[in-house]
N, C-alpha and C. Protein backbone atom coordinates (compact mmCIF):
# COMPACT_ATOMS: atom_id res chain seq x y z
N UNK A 1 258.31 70.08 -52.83
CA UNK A 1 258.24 71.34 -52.11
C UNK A 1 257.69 72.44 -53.02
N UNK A 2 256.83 72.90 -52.87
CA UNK A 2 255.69 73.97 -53.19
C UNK A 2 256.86 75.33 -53.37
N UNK A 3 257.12 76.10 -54.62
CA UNK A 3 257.91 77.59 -54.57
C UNK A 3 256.66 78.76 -54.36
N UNK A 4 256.67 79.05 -53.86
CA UNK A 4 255.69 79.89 -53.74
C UNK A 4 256.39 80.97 -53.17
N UNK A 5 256.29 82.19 -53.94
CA UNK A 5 257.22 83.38 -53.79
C UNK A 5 256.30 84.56 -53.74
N UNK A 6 256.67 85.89 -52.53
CA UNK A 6 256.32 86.93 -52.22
C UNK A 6 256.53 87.78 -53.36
N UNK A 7 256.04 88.78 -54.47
CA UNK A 7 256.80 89.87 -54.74
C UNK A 7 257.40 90.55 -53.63
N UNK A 8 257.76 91.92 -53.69
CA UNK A 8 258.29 92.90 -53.13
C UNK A 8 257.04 93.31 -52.31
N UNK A 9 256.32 93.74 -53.02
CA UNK A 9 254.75 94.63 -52.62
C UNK A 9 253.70 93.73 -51.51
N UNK A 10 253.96 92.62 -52.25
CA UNK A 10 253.60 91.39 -50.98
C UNK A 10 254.14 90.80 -49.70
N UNK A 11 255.68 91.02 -49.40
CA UNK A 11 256.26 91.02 -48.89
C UNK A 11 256.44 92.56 -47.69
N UNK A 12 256.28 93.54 -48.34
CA UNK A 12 255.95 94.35 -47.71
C UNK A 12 254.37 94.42 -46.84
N UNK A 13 253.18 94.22 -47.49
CA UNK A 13 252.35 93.95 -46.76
C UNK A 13 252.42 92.33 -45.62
N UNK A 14 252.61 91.96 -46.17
CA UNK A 14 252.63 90.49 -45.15
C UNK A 14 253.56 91.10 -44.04
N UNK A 15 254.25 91.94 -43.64
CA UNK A 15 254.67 91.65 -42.41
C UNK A 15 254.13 93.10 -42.09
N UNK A 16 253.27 94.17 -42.46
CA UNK A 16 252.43 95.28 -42.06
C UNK A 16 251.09 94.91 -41.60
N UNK A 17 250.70 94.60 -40.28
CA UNK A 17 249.30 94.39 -39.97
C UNK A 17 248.49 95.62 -39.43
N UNK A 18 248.67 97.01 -39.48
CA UNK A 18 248.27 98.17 -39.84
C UNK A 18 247.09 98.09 -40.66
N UNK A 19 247.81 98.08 -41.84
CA UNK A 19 246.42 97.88 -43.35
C UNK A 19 245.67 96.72 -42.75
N UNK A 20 245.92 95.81 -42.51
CA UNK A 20 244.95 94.95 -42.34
C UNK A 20 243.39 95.11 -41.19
N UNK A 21 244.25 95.64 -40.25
CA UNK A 21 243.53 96.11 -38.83
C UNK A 21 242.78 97.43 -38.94
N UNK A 22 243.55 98.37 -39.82
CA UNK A 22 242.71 99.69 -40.48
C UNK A 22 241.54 99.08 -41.53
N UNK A 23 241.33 98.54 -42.43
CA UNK A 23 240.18 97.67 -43.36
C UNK A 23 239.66 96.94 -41.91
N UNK A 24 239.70 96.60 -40.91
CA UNK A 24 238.73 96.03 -39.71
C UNK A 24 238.06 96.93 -39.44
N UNK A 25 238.64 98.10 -39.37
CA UNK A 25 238.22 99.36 -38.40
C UNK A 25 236.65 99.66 -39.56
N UNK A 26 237.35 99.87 -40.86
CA UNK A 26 236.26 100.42 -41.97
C UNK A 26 235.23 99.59 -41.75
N UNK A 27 235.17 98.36 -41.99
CA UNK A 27 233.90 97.21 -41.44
C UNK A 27 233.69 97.39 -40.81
N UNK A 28 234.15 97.77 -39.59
CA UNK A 28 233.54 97.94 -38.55
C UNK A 28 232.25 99.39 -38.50
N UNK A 29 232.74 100.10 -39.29
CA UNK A 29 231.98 101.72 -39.49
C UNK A 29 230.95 101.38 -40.21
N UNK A 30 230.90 100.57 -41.45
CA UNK A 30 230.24 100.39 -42.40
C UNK A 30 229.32 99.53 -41.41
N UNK A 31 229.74 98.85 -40.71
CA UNK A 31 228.73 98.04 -39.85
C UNK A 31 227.56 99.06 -39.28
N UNK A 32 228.62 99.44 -38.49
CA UNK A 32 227.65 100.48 -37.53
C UNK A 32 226.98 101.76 -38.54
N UNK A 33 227.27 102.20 -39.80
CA UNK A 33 226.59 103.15 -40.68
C UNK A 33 224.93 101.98 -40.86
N UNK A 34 225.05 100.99 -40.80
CA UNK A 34 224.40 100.34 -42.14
C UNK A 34 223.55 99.68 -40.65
N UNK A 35 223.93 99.69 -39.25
CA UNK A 35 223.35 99.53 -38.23
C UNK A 35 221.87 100.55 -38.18
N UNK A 36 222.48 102.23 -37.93
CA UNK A 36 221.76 103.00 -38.38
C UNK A 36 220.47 103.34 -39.28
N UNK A 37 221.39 103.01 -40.34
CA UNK A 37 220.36 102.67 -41.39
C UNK A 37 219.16 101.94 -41.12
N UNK A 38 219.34 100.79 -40.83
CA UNK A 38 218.37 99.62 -40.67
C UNK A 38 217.28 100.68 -40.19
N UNK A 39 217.88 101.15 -39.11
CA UNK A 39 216.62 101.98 -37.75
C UNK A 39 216.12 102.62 -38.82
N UNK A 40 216.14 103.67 -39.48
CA UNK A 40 215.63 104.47 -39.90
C UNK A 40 214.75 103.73 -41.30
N UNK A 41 215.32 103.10 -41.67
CA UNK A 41 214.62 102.15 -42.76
C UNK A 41 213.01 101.31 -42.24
N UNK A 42 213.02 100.87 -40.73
CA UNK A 42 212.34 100.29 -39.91
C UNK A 42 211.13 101.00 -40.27
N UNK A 43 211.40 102.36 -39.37
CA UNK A 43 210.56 103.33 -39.16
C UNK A 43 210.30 103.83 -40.65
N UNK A 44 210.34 103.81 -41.87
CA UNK A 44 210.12 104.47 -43.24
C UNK A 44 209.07 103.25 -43.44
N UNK A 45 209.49 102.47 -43.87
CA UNK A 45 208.86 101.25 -43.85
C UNK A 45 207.62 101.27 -43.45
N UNK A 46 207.38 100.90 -41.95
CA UNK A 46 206.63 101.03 -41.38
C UNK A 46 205.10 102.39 -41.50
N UNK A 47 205.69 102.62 -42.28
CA UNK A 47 204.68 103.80 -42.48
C UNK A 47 204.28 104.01 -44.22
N UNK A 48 204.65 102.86 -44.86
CA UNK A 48 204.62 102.31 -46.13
C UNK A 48 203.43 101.41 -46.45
N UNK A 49 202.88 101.63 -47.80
CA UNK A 49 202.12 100.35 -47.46
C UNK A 49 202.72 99.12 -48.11
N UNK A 50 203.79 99.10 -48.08
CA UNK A 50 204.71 97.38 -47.70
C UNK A 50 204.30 96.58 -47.20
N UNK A 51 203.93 95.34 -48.26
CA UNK A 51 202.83 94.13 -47.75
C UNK A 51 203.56 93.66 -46.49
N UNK A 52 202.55 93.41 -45.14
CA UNK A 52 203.09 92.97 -43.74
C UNK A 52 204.11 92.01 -43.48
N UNK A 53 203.71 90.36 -44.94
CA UNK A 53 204.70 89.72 -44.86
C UNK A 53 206.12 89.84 -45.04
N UNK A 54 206.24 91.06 -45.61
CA UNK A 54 207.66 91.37 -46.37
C UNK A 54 208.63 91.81 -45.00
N UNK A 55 207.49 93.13 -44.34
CA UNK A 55 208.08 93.75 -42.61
C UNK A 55 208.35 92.82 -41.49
N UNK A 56 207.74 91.60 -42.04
CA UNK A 56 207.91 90.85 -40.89
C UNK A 56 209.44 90.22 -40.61
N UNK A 57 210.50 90.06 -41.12
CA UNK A 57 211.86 89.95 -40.68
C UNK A 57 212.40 91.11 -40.65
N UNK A 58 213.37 90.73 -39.60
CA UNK A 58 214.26 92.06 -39.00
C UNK A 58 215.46 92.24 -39.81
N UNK A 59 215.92 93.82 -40.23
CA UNK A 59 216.88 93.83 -41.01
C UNK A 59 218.31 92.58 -40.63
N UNK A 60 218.88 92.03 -41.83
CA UNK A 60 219.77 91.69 -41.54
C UNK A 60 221.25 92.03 -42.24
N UNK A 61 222.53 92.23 -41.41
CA UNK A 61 223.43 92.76 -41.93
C UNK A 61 224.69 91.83 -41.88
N UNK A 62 225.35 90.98 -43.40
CA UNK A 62 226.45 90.39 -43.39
C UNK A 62 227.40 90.76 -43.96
N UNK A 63 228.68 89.94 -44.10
CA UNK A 63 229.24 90.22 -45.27
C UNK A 63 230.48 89.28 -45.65
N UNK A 64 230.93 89.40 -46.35
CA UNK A 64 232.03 88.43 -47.02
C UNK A 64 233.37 88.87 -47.71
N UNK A 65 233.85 88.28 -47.78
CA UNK A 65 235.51 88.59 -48.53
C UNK A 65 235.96 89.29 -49.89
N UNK A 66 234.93 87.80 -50.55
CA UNK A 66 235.52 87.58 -51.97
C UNK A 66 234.11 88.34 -53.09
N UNK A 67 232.94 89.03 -52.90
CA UNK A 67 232.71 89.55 -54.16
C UNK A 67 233.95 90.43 -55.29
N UNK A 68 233.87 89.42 -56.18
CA UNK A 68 234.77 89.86 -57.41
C UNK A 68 236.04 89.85 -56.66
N UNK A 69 236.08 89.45 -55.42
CA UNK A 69 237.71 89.19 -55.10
C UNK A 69 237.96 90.27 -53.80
N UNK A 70 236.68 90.75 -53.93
CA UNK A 70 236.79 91.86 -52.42
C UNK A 70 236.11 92.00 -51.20
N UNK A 71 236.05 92.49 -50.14
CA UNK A 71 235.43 92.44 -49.19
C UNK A 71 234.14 93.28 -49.39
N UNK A 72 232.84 92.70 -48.64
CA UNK A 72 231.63 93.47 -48.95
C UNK A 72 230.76 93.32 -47.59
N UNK A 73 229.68 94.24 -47.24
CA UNK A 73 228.74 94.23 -46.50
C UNK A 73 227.68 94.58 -47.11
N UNK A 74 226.52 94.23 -46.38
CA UNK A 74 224.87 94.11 -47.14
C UNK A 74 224.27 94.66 -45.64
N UNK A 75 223.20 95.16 -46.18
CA UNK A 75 222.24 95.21 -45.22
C UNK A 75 220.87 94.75 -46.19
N UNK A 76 219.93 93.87 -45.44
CA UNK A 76 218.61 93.56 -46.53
C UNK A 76 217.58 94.11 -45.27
N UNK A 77 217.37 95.04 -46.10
CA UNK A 77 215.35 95.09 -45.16
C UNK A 77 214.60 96.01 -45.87
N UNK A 78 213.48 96.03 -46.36
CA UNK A 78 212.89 94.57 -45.81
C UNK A 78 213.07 93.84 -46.41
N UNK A 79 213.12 92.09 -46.49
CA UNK A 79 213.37 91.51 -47.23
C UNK A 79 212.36 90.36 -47.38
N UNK A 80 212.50 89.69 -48.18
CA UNK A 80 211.43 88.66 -48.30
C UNK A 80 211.35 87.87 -49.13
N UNK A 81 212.00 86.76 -49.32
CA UNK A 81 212.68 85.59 -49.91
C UNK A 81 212.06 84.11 -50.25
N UNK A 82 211.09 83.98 -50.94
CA UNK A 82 210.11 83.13 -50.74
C UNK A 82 209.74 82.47 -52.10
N UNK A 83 210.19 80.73 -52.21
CA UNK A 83 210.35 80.37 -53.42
C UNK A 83 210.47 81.41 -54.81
N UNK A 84 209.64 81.76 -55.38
CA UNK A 84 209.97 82.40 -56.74
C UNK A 84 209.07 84.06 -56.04
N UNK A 85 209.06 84.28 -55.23
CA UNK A 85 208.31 85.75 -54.79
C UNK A 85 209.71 86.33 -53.80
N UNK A 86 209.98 87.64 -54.26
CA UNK A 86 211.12 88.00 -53.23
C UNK A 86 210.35 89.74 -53.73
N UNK A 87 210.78 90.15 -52.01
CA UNK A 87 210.99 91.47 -52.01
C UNK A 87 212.16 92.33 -51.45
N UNK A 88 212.63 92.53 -51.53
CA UNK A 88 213.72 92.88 -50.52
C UNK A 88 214.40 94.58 -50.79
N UNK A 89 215.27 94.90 -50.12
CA UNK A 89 215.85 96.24 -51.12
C UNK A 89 217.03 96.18 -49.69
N UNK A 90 218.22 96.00 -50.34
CA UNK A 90 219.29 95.66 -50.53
C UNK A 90 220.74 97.33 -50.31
N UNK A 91 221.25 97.56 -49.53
CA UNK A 91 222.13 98.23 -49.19
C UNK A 91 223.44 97.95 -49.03
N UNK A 92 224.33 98.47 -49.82
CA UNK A 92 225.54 97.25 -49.97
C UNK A 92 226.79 98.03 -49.90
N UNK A 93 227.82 97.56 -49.66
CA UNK A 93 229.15 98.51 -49.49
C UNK A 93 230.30 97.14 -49.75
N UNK A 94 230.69 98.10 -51.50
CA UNK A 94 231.67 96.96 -52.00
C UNK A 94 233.30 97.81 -51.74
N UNK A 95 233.81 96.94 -51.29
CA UNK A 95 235.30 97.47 -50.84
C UNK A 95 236.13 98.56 -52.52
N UNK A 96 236.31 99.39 -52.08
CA UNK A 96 237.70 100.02 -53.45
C UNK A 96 236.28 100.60 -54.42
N UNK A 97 235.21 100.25 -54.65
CA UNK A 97 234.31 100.42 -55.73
C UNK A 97 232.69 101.54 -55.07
N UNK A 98 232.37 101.21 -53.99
CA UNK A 98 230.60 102.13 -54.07
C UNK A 98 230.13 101.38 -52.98
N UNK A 99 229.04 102.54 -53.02
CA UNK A 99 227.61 101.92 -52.04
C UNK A 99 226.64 101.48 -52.97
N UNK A 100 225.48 100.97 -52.84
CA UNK A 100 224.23 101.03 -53.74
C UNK A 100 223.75 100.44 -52.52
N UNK A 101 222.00 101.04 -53.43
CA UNK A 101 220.66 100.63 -52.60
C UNK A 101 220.27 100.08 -54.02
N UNK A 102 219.43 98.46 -53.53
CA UNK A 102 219.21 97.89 -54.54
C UNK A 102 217.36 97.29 -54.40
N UNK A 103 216.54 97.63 -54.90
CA UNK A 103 214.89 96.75 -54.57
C UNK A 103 215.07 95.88 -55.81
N UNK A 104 214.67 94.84 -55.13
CA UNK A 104 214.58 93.41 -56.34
C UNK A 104 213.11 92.85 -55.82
N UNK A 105 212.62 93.03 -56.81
CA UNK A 105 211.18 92.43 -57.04
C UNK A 105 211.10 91.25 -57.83
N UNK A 106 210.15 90.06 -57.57
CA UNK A 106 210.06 89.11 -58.21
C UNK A 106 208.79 88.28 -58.11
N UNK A 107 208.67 87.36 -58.93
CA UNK A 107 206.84 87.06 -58.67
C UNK A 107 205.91 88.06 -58.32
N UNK A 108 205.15 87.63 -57.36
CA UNK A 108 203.83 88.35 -56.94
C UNK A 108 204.05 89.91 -56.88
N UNK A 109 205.22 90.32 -56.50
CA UNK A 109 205.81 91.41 -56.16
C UNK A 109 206.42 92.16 -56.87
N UNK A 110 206.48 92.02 -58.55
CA UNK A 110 207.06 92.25 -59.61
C UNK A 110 205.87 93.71 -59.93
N UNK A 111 204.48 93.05 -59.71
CA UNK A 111 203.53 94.60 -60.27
C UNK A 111 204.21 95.76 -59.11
N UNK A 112 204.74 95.68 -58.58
CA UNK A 112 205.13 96.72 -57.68
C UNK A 112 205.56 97.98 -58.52
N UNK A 113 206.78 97.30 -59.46
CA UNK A 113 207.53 98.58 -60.10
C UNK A 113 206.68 99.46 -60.59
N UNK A 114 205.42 99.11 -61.54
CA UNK A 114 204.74 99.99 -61.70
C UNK A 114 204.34 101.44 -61.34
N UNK A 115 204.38 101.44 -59.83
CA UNK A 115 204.42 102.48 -59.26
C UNK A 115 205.38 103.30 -59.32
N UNK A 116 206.38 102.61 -59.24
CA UNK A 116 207.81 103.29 -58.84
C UNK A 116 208.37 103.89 -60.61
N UNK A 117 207.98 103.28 -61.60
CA UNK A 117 208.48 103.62 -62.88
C UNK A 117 208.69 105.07 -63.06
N UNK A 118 207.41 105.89 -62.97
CA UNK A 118 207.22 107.19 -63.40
C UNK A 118 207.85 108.05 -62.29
N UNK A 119 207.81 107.44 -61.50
CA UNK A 119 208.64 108.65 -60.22
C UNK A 119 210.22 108.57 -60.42
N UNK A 120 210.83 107.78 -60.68
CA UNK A 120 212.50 107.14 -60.49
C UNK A 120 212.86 107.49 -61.72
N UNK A 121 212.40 107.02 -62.95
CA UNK A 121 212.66 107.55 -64.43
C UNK A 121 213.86 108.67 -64.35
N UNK A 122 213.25 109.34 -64.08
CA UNK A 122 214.28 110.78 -64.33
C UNK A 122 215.18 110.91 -63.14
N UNK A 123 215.28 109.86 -62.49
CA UNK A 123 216.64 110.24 -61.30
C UNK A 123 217.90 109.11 -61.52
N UNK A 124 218.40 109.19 -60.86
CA UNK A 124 219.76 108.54 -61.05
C UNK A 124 219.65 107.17 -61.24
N UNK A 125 218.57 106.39 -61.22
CA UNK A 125 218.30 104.88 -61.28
C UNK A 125 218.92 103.96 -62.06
N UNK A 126 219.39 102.81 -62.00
CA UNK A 126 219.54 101.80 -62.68
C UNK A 126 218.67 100.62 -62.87
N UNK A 127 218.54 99.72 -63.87
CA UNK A 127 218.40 98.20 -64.11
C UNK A 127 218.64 97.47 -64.26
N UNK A 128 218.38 96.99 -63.58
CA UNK A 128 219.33 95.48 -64.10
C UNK A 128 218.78 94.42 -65.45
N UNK A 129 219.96 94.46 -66.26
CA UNK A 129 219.65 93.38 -67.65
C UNK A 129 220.37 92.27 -67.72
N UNK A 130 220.58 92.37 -66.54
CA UNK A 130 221.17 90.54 -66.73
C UNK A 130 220.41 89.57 -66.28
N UNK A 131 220.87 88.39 -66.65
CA UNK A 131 220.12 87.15 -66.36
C UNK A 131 220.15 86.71 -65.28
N UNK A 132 221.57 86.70 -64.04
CA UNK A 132 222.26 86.68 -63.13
C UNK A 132 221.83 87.75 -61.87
N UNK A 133 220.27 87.55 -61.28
CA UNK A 133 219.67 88.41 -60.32
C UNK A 133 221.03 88.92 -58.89
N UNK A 134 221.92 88.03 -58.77
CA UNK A 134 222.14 88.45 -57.40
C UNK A 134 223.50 88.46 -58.44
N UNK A 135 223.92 89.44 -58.80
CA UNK A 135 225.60 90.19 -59.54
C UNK A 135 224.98 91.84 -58.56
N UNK A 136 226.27 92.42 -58.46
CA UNK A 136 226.08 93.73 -57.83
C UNK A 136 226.29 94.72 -58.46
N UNK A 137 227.72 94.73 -59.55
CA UNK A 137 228.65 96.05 -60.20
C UNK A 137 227.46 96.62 -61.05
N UNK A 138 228.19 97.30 -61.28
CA UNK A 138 227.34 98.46 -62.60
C UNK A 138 228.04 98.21 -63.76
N UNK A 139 228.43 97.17 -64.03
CA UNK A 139 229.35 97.07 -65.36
C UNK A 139 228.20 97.10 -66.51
N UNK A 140 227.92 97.60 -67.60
CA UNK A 140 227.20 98.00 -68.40
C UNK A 140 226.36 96.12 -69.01
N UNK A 141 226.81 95.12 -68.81
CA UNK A 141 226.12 94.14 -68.99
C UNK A 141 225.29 93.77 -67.95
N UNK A 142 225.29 94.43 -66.70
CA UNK A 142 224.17 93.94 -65.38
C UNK A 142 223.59 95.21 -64.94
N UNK A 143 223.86 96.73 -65.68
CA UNK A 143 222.77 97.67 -65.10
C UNK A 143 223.05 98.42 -66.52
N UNK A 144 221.44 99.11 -66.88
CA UNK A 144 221.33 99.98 -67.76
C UNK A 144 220.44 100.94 -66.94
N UNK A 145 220.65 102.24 -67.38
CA UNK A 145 219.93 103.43 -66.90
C UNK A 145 218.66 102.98 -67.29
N UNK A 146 217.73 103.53 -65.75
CA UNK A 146 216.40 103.25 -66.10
C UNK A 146 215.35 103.96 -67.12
N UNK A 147 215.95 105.24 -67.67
CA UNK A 147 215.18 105.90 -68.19
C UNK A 147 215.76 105.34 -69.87
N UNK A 148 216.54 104.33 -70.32
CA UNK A 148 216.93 103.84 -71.33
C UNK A 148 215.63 102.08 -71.39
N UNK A 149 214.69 102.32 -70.65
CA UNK A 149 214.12 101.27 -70.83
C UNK A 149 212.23 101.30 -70.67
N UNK A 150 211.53 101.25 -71.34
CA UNK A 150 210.31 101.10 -71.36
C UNK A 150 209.29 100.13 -70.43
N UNK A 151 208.59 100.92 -69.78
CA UNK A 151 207.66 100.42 -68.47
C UNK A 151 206.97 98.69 -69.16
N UNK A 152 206.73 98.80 -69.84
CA UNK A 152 206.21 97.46 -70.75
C UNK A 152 207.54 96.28 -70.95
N UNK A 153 208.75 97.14 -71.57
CA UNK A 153 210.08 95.96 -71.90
C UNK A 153 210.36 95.91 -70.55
N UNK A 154 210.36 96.45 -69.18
CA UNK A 154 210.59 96.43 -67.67
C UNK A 154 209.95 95.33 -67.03
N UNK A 155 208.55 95.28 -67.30
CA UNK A 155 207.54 94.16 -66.89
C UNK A 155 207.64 93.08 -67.79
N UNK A 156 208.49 92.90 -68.55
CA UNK A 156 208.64 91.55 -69.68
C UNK A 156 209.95 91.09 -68.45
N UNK A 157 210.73 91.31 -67.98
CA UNK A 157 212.07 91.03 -67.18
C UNK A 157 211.73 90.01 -66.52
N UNK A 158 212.20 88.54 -66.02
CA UNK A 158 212.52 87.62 -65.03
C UNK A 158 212.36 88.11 -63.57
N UNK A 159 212.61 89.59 -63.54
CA UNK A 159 212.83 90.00 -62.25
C UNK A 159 213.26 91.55 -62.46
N UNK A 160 212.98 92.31 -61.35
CA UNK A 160 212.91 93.86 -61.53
C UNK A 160 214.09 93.69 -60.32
N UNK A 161 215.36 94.88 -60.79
CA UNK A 161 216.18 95.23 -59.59
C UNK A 161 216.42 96.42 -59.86
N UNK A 162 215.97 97.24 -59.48
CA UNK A 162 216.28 98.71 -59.62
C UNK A 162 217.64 99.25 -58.44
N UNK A 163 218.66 99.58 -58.81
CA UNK A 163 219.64 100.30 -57.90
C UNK A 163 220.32 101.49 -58.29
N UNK A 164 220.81 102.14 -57.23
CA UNK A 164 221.41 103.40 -57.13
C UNK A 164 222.59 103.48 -56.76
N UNK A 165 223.40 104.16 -57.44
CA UNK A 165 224.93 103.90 -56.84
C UNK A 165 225.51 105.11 -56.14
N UNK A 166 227.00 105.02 -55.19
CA UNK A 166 227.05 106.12 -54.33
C UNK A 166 228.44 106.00 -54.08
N UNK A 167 229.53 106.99 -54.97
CA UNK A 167 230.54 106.67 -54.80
C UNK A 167 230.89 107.02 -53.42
N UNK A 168 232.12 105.86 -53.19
CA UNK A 168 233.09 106.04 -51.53
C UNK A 168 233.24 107.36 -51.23
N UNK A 169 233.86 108.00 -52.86
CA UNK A 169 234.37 109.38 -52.05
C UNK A 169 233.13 110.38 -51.29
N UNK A 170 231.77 109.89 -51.30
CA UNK A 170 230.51 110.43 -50.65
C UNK A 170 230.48 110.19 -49.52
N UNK A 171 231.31 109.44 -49.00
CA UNK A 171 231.53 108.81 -47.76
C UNK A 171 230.42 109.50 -46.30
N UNK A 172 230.87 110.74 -46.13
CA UNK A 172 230.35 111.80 -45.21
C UNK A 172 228.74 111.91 -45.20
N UNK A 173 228.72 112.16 -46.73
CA UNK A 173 226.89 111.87 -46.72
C UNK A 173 226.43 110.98 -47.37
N UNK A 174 226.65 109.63 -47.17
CA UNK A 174 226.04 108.54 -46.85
C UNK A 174 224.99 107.71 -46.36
N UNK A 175 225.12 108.28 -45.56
CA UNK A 175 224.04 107.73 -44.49
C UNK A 175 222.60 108.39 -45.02
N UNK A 176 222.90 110.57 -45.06
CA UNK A 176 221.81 110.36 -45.64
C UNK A 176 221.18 110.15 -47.13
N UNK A 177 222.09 110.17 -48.01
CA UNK A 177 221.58 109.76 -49.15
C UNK A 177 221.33 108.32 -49.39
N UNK A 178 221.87 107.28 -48.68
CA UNK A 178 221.04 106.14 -49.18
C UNK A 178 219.58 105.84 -48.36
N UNK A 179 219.92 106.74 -47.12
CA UNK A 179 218.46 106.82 -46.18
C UNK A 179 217.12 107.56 -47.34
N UNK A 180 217.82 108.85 -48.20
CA UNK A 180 216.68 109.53 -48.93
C UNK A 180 216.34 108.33 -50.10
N UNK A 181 217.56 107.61 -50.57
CA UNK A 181 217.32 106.42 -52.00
C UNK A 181 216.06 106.03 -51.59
N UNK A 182 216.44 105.06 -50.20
CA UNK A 182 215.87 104.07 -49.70
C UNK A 182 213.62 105.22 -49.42
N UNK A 183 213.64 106.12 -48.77
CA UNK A 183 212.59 106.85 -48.95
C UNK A 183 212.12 106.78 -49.95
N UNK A 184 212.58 106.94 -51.35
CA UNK A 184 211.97 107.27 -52.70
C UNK A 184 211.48 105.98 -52.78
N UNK A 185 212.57 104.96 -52.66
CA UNK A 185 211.91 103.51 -53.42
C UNK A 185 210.41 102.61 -52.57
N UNK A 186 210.36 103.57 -51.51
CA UNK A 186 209.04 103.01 -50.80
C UNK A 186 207.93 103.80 -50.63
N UNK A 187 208.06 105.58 -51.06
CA UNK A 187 207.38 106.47 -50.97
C UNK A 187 205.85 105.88 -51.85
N UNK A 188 206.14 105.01 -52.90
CA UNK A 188 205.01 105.12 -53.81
C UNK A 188 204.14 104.03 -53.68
N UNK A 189 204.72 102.89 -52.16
CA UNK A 189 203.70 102.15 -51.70
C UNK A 189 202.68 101.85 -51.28
C-alpha cells in the first residue's frame, strides 16, 4: 500500500475547486487575448513583405501544463516549420512568470535578422544563446540582451530567436504592446 500524504496546503487545495476553475477562466482570457491577436497579426503581416510561404498557415493557438512545471499558451503566426528552414514568431503566456513575443529564424530565413539588427538594438530585445532553440525563460543562460551581441557573432548562431518579455502585472496593456512588439519585428520586411 502506497503512503502517499497531503501536506496541510495540499489538503486545503484538493478539496477547493475555485482556484482551479478561476486558472480555467485565465486560459480561457489568454485564449481569447491571443485570439485577437492572431487578427491583428494577420492583417500586419499581410502588408509585410513576409515570404508568401511562411503566410500561408493560419495562426495557431495551444497549450500545455507542464513548461518548467506550469501551465502555458502559444500563439505561432506566422509560422513556418520546414526541415532545417523555420520562420515563425511566437506569442506565449507562461503561467506565475510573463508574456513574450518570440521570431525564430533558421536556415534560408536566418539572413532575415539582418534587417531587424539595427532597428531592435536599442529596444528592449533579447537573444537567445542557447543551444536548446525551443526553451522559453529568460534565465540568463537562454537570453542575453541584444545590444550585448554583435551583428556578425548573431549570424555565426545555429539559429536567431529574438524575444521580448512582458510582465503579468502589464496585464491591461497587453494586447497592445505585444501587437506593437509583434509590428516592429515585421516592420523591416
Amino acid at each position: 500500500m502506497a503512503n502517499v500524504k497531503l501536506s496541510l496546503a495540499e489538503m486545503e487545495l484538493v478539496n477547493n475547486a475555485e482556484w482551479i476553475l478561476t486558472k480555467n477562466r485565465i486560459i480561457e482570457k489568454v485564449y481569447a487575448l491571443f485570439g485577437h491577436l492572431s487578427e491583428q497579426y494577420k492583417t500586419h503581416a499581410s502588408n509585410a513583405g513576409i515570404p508568401e510561404e511562411v503566410l500561408k498557415q493560419s495562426p495557431k493557438i495551444s497549450r500545455g501544463e507542464f513548461y518548467e512545471g506550469l501551465p502555458w499558451v502559444m500563439l505561432d503566426y506566422p509560422r513556418y516549420f520546414k526541415e532545417e528552414n523555420f520562420f515563425a514568431i511566437r506569442t506565449f503566456f507562461w503561467w506565475g512568470n510573463f508574456f513574450s513575443i518570440t521570431l525564430q529564424l533558421k536556415g534560408r530565413y536566418q539572413q532575415y535578422f539582418a534587417l531587424l539588427y539595427p532597428f531592435l538594438q536599442q529596444e528592449e530585445w533579447f537573444v537567445c544563446v542557447n543551444e536548446a532553440e525551443w526553451q522559453h525563460h529568460f534565465g540568463a543562460n537562454n537570453y542575453s540582451p541584444l545590444s550585448a551581441i554583435t551583428l556578425t557573432e548573431a549570424m555565426e548562431l545555429p539559429f536567431i530567436k529574438l524575444a521580448k518579455k512582458l510582465n503579468l502585472s502589464e496585464w491591461e496593456s497587453a494586447e497592445k504592446k505585444l501587437a506593437d512588439a509583434f509590428h516592429q519585428l515585421i516592420s523591416q520586411f
